[in-house]
N, C-alpha and C. Protein backbone atom coordinates (compact mmCIF):
# COMPACT_ATOMS: atom_id res chain seq x y z
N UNK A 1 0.34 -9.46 6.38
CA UNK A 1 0.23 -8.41 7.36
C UNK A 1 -1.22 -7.92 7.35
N UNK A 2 -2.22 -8.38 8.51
CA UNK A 2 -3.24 -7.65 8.42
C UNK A 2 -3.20 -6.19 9.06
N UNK A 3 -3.81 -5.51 8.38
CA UNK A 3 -4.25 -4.10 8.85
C UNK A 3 -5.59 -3.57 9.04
N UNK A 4 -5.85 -2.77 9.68
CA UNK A 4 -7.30 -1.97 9.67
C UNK A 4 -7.25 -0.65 9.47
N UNK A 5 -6.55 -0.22 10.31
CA UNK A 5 -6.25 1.82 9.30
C UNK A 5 -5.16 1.99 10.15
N UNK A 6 -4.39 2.94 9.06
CA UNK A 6 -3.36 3.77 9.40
C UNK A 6 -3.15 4.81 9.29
N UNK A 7 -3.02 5.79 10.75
CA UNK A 7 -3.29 6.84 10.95
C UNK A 7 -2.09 7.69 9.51
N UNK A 8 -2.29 8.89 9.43
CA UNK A 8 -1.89 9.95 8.10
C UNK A 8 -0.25 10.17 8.93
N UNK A 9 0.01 10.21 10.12
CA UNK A 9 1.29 10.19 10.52
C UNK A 9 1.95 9.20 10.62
N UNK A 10 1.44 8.09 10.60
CA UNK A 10 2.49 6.73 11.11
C UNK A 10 2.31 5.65 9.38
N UNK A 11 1.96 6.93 8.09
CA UNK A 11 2.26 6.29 6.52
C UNK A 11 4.03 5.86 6.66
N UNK A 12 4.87 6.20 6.81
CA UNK A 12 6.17 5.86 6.48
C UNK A 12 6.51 4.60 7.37
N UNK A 13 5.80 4.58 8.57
CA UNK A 13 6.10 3.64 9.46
C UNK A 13 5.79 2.22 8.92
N UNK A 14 4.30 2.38 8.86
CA UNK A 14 3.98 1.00 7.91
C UNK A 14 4.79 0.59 7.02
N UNK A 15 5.27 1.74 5.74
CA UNK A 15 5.69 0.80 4.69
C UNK A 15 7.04 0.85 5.05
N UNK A 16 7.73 1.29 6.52
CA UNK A 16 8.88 0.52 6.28
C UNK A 16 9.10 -0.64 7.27
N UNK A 17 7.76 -0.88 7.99
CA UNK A 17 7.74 -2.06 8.54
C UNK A 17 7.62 -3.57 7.29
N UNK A 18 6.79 -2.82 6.34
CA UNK A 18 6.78 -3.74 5.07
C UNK A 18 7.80 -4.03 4.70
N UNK A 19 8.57 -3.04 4.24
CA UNK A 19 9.60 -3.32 3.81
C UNK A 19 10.99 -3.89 4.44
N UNK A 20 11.15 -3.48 5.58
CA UNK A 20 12.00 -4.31 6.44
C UNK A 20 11.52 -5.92 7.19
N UNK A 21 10.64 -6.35 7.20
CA UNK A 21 10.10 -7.99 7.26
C UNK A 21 9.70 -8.42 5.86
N UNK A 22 9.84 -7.96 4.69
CA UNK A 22 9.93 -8.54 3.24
C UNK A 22 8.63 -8.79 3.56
N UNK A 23 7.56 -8.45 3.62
CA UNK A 23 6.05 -8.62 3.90
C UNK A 23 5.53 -8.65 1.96
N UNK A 24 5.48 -9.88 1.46
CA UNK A 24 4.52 -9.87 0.41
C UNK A 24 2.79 -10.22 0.60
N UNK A 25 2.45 -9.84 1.22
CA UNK A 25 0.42 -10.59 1.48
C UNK A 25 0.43 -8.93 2.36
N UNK A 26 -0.19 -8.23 2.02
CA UNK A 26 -1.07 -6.95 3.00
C UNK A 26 -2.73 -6.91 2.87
N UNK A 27 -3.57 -7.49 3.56
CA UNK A 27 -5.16 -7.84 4.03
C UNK A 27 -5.22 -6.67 4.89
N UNK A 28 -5.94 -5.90 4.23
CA UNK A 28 -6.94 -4.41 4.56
C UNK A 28 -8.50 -4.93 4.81
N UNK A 29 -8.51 -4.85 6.31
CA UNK A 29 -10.21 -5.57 6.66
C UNK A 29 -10.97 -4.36 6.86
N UNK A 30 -10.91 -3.46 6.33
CA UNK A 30 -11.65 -2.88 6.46
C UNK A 30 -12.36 -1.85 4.78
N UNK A 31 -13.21 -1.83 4.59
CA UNK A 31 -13.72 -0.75 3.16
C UNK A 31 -12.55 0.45 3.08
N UNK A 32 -12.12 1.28 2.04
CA UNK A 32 -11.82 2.24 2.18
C UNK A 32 -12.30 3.25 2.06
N UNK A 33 -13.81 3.12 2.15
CA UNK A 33 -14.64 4.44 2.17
C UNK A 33 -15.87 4.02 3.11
N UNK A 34 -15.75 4.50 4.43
CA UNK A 34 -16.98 3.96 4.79
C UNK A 34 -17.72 5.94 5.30
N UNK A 35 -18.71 5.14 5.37
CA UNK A 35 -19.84 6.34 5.57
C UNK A 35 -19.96 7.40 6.82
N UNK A 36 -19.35 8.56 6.18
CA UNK A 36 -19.23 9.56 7.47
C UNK A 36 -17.37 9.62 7.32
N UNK A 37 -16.79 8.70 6.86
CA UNK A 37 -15.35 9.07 6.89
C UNK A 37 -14.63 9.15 6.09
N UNK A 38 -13.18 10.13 6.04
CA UNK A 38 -12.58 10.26 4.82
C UNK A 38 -11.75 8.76 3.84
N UNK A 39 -11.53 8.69 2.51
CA UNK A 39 -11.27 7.51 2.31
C UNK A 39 -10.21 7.36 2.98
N UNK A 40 -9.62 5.82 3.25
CA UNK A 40 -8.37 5.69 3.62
C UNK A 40 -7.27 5.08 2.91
N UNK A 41 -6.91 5.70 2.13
CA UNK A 41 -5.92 5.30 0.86
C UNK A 41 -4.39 5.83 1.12
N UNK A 42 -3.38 4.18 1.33
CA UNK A 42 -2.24 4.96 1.53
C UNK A 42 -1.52 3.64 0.43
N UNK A 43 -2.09 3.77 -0.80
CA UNK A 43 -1.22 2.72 -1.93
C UNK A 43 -1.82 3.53 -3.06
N UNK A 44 -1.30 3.44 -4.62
CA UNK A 44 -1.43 3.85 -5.38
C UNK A 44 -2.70 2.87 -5.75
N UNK A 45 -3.61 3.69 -6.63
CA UNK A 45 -4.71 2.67 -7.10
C UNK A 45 -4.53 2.95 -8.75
N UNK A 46 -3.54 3.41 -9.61
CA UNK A 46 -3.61 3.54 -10.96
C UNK A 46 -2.20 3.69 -11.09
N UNK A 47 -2.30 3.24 -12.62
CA UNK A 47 -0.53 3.26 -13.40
C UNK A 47 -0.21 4.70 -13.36
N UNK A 48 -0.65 5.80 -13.27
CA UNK A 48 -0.54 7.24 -13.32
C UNK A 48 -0.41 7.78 -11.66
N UNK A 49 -0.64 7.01 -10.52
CA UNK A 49 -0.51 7.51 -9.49
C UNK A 49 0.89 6.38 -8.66
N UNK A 50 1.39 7.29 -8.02
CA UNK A 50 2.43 6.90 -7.25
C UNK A 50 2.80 7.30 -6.21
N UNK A 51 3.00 6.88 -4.91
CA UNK A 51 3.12 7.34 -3.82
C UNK A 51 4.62 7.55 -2.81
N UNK A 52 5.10 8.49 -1.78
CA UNK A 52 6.14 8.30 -1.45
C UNK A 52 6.06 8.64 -0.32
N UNK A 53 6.27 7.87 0.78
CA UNK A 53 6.39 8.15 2.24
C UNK A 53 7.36 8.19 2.88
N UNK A 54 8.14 9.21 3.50
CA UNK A 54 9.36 9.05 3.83
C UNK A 54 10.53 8.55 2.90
N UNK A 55 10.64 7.39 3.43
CA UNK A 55 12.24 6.75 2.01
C UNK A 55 11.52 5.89 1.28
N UNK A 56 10.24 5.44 1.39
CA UNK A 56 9.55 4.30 0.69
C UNK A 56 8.61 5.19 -0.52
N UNK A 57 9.10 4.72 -1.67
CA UNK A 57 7.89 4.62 -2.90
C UNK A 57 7.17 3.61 -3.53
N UNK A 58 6.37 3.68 -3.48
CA UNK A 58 5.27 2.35 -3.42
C UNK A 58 4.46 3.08 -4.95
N UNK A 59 4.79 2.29 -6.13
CA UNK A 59 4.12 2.24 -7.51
C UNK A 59 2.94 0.89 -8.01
N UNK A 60 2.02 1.32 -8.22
CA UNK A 60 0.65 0.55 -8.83
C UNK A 60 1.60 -0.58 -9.30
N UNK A 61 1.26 -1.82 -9.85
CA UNK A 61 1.69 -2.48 -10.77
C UNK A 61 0.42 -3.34 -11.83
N UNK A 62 -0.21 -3.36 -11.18
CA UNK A 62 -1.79 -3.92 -11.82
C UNK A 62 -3.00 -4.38 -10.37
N UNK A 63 -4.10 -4.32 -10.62
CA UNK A 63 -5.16 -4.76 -10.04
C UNK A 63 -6.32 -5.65 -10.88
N UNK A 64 -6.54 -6.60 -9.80
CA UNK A 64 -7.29 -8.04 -9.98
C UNK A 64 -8.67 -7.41 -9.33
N UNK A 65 -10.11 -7.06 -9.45
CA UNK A 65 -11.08 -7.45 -9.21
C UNK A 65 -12.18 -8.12 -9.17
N UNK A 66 -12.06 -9.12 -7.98
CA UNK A 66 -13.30 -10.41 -8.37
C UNK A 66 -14.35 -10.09 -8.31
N UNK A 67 -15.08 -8.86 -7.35
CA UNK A 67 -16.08 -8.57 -7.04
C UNK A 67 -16.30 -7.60 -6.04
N UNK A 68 -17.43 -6.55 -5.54
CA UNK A 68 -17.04 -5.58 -5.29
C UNK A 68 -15.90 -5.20 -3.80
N UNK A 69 -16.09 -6.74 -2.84
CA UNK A 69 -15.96 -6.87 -1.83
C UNK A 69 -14.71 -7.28 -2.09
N UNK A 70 -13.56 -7.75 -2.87
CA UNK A 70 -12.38 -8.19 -3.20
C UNK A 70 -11.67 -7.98 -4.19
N UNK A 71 -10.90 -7.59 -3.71
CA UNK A 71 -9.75 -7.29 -4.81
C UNK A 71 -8.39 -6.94 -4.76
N UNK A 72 -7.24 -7.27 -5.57
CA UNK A 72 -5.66 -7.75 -5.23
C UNK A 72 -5.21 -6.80 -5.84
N UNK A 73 -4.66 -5.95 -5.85
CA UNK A 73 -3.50 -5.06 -6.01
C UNK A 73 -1.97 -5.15 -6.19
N UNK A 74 -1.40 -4.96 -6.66
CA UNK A 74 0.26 -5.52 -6.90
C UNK A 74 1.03 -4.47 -7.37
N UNK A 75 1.39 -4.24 -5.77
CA UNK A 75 2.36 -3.02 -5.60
C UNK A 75 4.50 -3.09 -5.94
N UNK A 76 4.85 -2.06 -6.39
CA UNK A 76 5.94 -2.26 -6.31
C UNK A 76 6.49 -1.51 -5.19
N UNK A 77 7.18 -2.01 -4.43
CA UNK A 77 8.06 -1.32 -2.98
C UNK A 77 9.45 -0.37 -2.94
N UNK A 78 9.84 0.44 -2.99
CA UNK A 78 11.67 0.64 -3.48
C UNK A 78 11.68 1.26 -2.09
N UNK A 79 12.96 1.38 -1.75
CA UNK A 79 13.42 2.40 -0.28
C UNK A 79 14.07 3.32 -1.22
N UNK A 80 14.18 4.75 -1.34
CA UNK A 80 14.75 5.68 -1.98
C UNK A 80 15.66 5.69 -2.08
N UNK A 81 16.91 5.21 -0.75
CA UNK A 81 17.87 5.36 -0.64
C UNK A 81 18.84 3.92 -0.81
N UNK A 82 17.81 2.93 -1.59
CA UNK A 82 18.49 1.70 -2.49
C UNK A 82 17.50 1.17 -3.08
N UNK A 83 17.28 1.87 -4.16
CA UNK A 83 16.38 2.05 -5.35
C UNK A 83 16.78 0.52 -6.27
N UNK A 84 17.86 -0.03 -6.18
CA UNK A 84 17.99 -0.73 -7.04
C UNK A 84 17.57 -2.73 -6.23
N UNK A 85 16.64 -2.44 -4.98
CA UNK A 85 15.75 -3.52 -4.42
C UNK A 85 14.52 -2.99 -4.02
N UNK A 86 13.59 -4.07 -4.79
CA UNK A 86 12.45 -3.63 -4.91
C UNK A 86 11.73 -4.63 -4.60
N UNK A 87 10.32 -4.93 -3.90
CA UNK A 87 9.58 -5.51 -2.96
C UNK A 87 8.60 -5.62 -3.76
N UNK A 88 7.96 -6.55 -4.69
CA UNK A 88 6.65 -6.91 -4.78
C UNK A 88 5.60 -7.68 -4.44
N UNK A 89 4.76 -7.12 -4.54
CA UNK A 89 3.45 -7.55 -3.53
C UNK A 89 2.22 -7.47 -4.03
């Protein structure tokens, strides 16, 4: 699923478009901090942070960095309301 930004109202939408097409690969083409704008962070980036949008909680699971321009993330997915299937990515 490529993306480029997602607006602060349509966070639940995305991840339950993720989660309803079983989407494992998410390609963010764009920086998440570019100059003049706020970052755009809608995934956890640490084992201590965790996120919840609507019915979707989306938990860190580890990050791969090759270099400053790349790097893999491996999220865990749950829908709140059937916690016991979970989506990794």
């Amino acid at each position: 699923m490529p993306t480029y930004l997602i607006y602060v109202d349509t966070h639940s939408d995305f991840w339950r478009m993720i989660y309803q097409f079983n989407v494992r690969i998410i390609v963010m083409v764009k920086p998440v901090k570019e100059p003049g704008q706020p970052p755009v962070q809608y995934w956890p980036l640490t084992a201590q942070d965790e996120r919840t949008y609507g019915l979707y909680h989306i938990k860190f699971v580890q990050i791969h960095t090759e270099n400053e321009y790349f790097r893999v993330t491996q999220l865990e997915l749950t829908k709140t309301s059937n916690p016991n299937v979970s989506n990794y990515f």
